[in-house]
PDB file of N, CA and C in Angstrom:
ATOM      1  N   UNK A   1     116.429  45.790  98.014  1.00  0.00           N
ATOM      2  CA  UNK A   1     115.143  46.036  97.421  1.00  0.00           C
ATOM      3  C   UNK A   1     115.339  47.053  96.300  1.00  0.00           C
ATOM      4  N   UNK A   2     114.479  46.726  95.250  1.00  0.00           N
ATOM      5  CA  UNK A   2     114.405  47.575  94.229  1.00  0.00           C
ATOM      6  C   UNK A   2     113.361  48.374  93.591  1.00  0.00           C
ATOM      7  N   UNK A   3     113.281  49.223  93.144  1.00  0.00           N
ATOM      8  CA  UNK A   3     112.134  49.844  92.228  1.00  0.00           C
ATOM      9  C   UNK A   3     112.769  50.494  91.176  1.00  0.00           C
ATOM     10  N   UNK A   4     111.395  50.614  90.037  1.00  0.00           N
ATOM     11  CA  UNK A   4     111.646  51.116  89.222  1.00  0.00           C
ATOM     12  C   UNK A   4     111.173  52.477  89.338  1.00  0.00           C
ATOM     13  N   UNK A   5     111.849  54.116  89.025  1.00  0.00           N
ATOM     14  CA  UNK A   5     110.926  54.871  89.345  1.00  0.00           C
ATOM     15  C   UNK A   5     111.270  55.712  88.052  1.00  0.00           C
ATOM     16  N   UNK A   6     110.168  56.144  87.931  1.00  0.00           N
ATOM     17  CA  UNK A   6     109.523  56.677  86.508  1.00  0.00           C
ATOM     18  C   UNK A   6     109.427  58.284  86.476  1.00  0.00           C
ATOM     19  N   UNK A   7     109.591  59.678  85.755  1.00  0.00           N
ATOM     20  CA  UNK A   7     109.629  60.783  85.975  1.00  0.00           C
ATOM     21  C   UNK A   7     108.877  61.666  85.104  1.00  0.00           C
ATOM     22  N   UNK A   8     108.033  62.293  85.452  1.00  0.00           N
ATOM     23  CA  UNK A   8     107.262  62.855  84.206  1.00  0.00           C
ATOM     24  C   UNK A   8     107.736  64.941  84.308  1.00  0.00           C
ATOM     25  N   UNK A   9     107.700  65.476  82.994  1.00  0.00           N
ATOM     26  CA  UNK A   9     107.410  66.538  83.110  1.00  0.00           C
ATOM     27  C   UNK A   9     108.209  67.241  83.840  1.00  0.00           C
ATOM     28  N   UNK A  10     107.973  67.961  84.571  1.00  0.00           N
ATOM     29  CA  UNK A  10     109.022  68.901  85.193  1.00  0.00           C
ATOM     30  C   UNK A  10     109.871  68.309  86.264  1.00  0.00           C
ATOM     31  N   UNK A  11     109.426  67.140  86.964  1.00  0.00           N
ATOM     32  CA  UNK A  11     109.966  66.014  87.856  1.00  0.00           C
ATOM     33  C   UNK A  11     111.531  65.361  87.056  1.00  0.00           C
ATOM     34  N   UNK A  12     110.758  65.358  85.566  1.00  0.00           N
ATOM     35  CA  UNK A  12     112.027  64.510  84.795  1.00  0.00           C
ATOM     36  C   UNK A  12     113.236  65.084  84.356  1.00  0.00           C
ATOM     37  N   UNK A  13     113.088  66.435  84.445  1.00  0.00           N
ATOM     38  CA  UNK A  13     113.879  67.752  84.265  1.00  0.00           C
ATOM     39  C   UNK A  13     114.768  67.675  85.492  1.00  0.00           C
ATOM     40  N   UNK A  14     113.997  67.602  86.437  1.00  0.00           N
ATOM     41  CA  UNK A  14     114.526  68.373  87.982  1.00  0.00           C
ATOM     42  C   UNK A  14     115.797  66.800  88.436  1.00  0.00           C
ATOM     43  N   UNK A  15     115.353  65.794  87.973  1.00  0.00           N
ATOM     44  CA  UNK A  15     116.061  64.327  88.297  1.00  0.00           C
ATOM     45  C   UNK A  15     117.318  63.843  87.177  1.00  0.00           C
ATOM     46  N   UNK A  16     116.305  64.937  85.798  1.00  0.00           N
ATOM     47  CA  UNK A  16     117.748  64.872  84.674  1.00  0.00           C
ATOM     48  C   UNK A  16     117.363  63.027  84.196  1.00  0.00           C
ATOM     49  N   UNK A  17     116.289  62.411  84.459  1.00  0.00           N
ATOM     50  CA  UNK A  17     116.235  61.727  83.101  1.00  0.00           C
ATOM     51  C   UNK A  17     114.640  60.893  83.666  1.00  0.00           C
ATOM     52  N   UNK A  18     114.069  60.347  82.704  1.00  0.00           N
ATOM     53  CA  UNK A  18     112.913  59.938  82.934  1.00  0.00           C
ATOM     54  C   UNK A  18     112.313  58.506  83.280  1.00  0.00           C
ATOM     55  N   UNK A  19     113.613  57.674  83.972  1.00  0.00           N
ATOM     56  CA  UNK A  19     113.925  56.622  84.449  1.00  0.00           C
ATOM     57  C   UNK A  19     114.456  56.151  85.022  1.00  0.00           C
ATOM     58  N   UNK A  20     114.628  55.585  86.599  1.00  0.00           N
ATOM     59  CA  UNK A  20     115.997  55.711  87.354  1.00  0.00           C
ATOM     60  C   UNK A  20     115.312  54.051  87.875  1.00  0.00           C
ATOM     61  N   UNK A  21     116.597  52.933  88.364  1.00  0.00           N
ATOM     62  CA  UNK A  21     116.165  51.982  88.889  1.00  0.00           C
ATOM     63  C   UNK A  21     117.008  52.517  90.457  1.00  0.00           C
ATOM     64  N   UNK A  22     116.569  52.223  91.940  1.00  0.00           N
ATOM     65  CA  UNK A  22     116.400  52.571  93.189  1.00  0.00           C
ATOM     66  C   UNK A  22     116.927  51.321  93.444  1.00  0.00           C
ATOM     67  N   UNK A  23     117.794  51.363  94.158  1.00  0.00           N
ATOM     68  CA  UNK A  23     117.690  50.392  95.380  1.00  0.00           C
ATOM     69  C   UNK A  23     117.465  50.960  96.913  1.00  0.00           C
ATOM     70  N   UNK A  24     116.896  50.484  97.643  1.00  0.00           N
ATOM     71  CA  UNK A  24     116.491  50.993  98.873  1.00  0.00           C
ATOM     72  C   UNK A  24     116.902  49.943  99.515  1.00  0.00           C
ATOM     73  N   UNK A  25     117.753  50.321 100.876  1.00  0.00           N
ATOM     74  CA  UNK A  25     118.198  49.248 101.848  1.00  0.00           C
ATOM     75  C   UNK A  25     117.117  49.235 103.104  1.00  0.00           C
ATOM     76  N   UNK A  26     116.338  49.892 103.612  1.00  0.00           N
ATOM     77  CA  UNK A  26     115.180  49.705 104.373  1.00  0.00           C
ATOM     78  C   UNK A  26     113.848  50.012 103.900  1.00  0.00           C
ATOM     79  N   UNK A  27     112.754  49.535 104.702  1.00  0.00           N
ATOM     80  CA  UNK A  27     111.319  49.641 104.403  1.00  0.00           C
ATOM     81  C   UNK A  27     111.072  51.150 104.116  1.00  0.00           C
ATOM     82  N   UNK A  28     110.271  51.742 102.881  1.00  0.00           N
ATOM     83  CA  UNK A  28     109.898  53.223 102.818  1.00  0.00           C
ATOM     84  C   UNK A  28     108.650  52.986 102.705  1.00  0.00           C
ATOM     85  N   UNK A  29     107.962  54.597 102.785  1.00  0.00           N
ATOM     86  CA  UNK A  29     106.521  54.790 102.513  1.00  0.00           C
ATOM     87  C   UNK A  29     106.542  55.534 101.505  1.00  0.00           C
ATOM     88  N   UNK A  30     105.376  55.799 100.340  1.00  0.00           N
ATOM     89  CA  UNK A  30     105.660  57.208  99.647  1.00  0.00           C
ATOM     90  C   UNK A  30     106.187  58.308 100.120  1.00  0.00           C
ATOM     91  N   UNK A  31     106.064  58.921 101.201  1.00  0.00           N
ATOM     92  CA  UNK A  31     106.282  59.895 101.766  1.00  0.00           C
ATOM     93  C   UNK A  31     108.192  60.006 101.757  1.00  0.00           C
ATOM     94  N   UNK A  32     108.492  59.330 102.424  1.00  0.00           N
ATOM     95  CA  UNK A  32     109.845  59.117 102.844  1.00  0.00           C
ATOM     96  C   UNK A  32     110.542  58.924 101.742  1.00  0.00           C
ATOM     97  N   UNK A  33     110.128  58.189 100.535  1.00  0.00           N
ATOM     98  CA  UNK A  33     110.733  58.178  99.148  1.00  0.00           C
ATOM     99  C   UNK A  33     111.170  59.478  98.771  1.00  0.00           C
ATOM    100  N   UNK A  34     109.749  59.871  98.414  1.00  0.00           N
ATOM    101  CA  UNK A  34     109.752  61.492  98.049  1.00  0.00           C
ATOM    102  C   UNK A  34     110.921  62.485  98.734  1.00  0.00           C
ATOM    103  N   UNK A  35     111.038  62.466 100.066  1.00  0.00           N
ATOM    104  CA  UNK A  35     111.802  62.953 100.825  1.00  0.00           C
ATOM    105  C   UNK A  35     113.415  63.012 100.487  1.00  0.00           C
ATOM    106  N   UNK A  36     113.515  61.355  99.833  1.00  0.00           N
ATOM    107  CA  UNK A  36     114.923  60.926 100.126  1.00  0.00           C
ATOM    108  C   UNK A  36     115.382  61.866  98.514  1.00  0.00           C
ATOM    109  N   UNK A  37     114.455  61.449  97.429  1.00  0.00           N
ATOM    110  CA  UNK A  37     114.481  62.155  96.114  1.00  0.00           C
ATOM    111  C   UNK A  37     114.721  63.513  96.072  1.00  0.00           C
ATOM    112  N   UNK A  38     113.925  64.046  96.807  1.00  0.00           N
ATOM    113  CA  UNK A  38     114.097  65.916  96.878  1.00  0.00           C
ATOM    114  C   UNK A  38     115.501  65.568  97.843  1.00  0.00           C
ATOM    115  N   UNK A  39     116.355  65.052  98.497  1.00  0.00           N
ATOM    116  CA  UNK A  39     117.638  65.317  99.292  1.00  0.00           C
ATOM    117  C   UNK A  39     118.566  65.073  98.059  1.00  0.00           C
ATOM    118  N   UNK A  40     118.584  63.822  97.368  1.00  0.00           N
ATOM    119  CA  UNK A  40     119.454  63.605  95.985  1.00  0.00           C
ATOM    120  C   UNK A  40     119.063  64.338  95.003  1.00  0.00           C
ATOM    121  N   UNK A  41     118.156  65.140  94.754  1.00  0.00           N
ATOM    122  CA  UNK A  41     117.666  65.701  93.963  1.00  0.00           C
ATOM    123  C   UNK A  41     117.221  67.406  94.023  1.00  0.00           C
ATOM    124  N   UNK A  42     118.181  68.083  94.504  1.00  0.00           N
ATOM    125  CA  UNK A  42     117.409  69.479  95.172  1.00  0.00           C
ATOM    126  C   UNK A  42     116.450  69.925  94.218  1.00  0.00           C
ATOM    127  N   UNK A  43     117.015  70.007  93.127  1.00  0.00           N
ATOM    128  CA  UNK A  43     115.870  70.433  92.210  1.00  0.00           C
ATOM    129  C   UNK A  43     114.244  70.371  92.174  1.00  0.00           C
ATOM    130  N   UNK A  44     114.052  68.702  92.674  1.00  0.00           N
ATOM    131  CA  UNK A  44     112.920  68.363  93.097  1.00  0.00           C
ATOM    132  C   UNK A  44     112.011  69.052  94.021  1.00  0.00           C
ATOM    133  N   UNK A  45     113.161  69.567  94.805  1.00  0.00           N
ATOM    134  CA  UNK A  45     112.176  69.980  96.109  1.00  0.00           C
ATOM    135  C   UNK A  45     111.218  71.090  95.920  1.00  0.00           C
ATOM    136  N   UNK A  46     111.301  72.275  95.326  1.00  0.00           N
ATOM    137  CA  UNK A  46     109.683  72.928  94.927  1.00  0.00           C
ATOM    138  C   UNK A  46     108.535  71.984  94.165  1.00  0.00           C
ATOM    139  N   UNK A  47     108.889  70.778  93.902  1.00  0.00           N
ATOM    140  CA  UNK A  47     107.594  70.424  93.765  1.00  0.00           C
ATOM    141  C   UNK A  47     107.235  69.290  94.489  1.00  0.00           C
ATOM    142  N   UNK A  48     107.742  69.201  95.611  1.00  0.00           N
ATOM    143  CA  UNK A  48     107.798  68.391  97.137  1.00  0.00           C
ATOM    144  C   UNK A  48     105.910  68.399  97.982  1.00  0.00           C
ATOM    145  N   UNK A  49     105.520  69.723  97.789  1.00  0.00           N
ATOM    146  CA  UNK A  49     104.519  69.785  98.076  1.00  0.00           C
ATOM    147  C   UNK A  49     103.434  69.582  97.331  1.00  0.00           C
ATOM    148  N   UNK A  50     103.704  69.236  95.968  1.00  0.00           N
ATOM    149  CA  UNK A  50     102.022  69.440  95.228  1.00  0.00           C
ATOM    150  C   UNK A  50     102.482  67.975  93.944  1.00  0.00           C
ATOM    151  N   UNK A  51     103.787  67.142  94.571  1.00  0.00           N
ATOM    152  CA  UNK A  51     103.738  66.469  93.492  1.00  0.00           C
ATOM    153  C   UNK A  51     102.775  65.359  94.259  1.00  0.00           C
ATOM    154  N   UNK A  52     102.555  64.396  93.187  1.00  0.00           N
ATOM    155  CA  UNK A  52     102.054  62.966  93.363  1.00  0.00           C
ATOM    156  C   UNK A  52     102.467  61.885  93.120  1.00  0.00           C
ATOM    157  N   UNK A  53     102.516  60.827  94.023  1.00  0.00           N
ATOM    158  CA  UNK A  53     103.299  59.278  93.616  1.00  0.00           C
ATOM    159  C   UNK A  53     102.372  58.778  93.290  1.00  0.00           C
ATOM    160  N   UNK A  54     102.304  57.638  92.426  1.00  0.00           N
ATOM    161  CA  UNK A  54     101.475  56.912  91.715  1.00  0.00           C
ATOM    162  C   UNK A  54     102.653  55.195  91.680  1.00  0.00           C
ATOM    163  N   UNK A  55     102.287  54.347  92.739  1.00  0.00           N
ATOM    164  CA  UNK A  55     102.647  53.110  92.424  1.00  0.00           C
ATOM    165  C   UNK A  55     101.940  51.820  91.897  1.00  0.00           C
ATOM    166  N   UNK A  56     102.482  51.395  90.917  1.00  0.00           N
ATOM    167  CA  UNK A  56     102.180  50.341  89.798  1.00  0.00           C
ATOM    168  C   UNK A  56     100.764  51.050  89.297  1.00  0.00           C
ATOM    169  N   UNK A  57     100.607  51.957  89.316  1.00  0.00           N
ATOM    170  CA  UNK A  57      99.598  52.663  88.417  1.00  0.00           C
ATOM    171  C   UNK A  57      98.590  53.174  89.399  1.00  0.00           C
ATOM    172  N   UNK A  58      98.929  53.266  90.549  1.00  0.00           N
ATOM    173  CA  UNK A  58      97.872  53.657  91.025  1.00  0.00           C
ATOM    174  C   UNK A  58      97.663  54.997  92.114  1.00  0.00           C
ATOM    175  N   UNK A  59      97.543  55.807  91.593  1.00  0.00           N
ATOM    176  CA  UNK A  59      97.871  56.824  93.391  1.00  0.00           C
ATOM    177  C   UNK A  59      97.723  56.799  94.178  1.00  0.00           C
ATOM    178  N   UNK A  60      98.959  56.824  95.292  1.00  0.00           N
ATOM    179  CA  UNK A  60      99.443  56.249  96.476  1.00  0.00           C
ATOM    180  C   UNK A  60      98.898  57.151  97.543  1.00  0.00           C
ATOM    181  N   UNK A  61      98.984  56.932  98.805  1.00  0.00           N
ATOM    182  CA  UNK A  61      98.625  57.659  99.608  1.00  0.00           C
ATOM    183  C   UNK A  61      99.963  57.821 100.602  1.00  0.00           C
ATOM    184  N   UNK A  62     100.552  58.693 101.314  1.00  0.00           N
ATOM    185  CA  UNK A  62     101.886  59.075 101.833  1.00  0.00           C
ATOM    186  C   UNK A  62     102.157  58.191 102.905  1.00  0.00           C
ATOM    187  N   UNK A  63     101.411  57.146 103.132  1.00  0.00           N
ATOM    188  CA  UNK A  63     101.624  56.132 104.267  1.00  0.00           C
ATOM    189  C   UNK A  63     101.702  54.665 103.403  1.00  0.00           C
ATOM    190  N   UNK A  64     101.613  54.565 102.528  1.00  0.00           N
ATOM    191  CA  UNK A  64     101.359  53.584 101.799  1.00  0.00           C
ATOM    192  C   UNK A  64     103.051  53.076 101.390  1.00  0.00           C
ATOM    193  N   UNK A  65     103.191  51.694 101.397  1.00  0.00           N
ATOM    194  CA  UNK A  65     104.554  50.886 101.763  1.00  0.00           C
ATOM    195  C   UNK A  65     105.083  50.904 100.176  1.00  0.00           C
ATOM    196  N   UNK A  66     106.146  50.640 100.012  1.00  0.00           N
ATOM    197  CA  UNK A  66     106.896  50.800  98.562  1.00  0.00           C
ATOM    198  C   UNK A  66     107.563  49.253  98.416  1.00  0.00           C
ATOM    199  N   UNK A  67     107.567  48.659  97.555  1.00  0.00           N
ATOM    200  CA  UNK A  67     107.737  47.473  98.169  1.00  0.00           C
ATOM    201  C   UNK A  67     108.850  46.888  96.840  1.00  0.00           C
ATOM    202  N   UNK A  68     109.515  46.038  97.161  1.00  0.00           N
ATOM    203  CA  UNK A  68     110.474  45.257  95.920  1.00  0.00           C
ATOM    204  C   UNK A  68     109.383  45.470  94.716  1.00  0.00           C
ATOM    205  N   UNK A  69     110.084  45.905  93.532  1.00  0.00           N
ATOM    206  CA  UNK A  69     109.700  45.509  92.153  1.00  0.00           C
ATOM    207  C   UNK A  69     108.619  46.397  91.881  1.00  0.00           C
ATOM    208  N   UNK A  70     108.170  47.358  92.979  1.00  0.00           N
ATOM    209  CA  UNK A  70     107.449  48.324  92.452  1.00  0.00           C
ATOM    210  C   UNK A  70     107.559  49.325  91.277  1.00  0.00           C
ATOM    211  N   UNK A  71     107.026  49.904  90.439  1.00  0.00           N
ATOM    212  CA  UNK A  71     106.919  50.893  89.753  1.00  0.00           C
ATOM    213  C   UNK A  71     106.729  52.289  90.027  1.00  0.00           C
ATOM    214  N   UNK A  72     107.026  53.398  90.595  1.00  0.00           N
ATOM    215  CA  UNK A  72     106.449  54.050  91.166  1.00  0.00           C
ATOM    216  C   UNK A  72     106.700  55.527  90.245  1.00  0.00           C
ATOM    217  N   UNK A  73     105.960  56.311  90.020  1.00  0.00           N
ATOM    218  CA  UNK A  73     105.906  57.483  88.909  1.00  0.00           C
ATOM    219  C   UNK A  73     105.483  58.659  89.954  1.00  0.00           C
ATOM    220  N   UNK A  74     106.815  59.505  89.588  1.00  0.00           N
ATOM    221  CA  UNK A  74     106.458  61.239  89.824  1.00  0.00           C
ATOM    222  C   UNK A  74     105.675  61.834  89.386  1.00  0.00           C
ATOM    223  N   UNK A  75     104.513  62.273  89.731  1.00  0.00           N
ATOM    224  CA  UNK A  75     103.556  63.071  88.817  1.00  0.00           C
ATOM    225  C   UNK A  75     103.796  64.459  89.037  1.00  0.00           C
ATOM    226  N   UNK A  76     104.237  65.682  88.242  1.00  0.00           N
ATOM    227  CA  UNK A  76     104.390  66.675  89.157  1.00  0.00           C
ATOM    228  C   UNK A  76     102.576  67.286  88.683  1.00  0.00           C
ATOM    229  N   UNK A  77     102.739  68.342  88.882  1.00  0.00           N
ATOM    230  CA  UNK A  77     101.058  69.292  88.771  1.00  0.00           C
ATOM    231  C   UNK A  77     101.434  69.491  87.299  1.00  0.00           C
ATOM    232  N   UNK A  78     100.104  69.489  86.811  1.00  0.00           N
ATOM    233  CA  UNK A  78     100.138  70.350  85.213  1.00  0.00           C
ATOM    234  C   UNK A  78      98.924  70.941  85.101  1.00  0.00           C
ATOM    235  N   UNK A  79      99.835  71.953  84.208  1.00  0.00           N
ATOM    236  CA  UNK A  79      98.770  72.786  83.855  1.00  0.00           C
ATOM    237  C   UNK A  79      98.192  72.991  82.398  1.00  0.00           C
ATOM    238  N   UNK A  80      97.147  73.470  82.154  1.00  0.00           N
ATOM    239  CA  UNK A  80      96.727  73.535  80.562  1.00  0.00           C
ATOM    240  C   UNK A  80      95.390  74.237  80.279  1.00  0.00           C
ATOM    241  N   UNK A  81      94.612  74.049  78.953  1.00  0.00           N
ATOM    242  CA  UNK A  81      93.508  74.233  78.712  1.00  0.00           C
ATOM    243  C   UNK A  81      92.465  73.993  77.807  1.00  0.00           C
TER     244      UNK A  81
END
């Protein structure tokens, strides 16, 4: 299984580029994605708690299935004014 996963902002920093294609050998949820990313990715992990997945455009909820050919985008928090 594959996805495409997408990196924005300080996420794309922490992963070192703003596009990665995944293969996953078992069923994930957002949650568990995230998980596996912050383990390959330490960098990631301070923003483990406040980032957001967004698959094929839509924001996911942490139980929600990841599935072949998905799209799925790191949102980390931003700030501005």
């Amino acid at each position: 299984m594959s996805v495409r996963l997408l990196a924005f902002a300080g996420a794309r920093d922490a992963i070192g580029a703003a596009e990665l294609a995944l293969s996953l050998t078992e069923p994930t949820t957002a949650r568990s994605l995230l998980a596996r990313l912050c383990r390959e990715h330490p960098a990631l992990a301070p923003y483990e708690s406040s980032i957001r997945l967004a698959v094929n455009g839509t924001y996911a909820a942490w139980e929600d299935p990841i599935h072949d050919g998905d799209e799925v985008a790191l949102i980390p928090p931003v700030a501005g004014g």
